[in-house]
Structure formats: C-alpha cells, structure tokens
Protein backbone atom coordinates (compact mmCIF):
# COMPACT_ATOMS: atom_id res chain seq x y z
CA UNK A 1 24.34 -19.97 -1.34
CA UNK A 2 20.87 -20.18 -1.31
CA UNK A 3 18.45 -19.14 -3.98
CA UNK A 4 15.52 -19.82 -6.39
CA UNK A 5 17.33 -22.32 -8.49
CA UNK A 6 17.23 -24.32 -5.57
CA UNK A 7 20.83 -23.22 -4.50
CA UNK A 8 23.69 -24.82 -2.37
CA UNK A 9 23.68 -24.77 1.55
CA UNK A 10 25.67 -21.71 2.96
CA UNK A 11 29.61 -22.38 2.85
CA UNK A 12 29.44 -22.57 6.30
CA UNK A 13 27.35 -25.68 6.58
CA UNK A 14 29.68 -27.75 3.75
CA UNK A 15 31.21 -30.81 5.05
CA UNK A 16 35.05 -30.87 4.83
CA UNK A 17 35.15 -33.03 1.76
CA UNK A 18 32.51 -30.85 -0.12
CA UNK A 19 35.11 -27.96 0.81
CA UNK A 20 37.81 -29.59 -0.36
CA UNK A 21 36.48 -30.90 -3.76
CA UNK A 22 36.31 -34.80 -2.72
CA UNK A 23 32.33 -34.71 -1.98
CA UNK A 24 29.51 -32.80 -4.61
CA UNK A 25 29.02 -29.43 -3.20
CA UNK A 26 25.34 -29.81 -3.54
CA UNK A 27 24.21 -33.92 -2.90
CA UNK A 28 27.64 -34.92 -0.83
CA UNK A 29 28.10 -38.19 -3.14
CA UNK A 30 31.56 -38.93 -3.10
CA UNK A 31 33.96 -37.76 -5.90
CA UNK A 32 37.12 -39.39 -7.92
CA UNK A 33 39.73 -38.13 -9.10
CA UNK A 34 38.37 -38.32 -12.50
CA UNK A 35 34.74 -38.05 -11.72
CA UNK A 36 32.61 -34.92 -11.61
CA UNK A 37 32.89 -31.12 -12.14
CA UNK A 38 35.60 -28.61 -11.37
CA UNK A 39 33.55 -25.25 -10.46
CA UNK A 40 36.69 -23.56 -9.77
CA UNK A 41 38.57 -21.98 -6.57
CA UNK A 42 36.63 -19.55 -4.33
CA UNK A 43 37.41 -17.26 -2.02
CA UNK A 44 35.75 -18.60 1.86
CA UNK A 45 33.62 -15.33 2.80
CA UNK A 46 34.98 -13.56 5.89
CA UNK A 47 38.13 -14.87 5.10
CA UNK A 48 39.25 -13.86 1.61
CA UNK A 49 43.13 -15.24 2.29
CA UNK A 50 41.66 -19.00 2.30
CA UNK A 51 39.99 -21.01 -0.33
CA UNK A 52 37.99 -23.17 -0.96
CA UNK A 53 37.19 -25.96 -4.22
CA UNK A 54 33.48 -26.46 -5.55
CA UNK A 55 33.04 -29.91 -7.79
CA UNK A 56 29.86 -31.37 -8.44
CA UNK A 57 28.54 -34.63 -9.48
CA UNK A 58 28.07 -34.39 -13.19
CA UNK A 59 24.66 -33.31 -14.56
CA UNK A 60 21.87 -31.65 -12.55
CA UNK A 61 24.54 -30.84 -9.32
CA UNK A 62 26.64 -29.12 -11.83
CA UNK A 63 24.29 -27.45 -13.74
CA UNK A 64 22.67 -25.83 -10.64
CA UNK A 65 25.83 -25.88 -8.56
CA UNK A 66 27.52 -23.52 -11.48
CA UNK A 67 24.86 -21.18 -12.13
CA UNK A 68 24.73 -20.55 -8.27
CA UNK A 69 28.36 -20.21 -7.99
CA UNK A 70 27.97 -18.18 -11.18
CA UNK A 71 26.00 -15.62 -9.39
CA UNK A 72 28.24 -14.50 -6.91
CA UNK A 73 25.79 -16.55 -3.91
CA UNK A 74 29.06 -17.98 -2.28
CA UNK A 75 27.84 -17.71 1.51
C-alpha cells in the first residue's frame, strides 16, 4: 500500500493491532473504542477468506489512509 500520497506500509508489515483496528493503520498510535476512523473490512491479499480492519487516527492518517485504501493499494 504504497504510493505517491505517501501511502501505508504493505499489509504484510502491519503490526497485529493495526490489523485488527486497535492501532492507526498508518502512525500505530493507539486507538479507543470511540476514537478514530473506521476505513472498513478488507480482504488480506493472498488470502481472500480472511480479513482484515483499517482505522486511522482522525485527520491527516485518515485522510491519506482512505484515499489509499480507496484505490484498491491494499498490499
């Protein structure tokens, strides 16, 4: 999930809590329940039977993180 917008690291390369939703997919600052950005479920490339659940910090992350995502750059 690279790219010129300055992109995401590859899925592959996430920490478990970015994965999961509990970390910002694109800084790794911790997320609460009510805190940040649903990006919504995505497929894991190579393995299109498991998901996994983008959230960003609110603001820049999501901004970025979502147009990203919004490209199809999920790996």
């Amino acid at each position: 999930m690279t790219g010129p917008t300055g992109g995401l690291s590859p899925v592959e390369e996430l920490s478990e809590p970015q994965l999961s939703g509990s970390a910002c997919v694109r800084c790794a600052a911790p997320l609460g329940c009510a805190s940040g950005v649903d990006l919504g479920t995505r497929p894991y490339p190579d393995m299109p039977y498991a998901s996994w659940f983008p959230r960003a910090c609110a603001g820049a992350c999501a901004t970025v993180a979502a147009a990203v995502l919004a490209l199809g750059r999920t790996s």
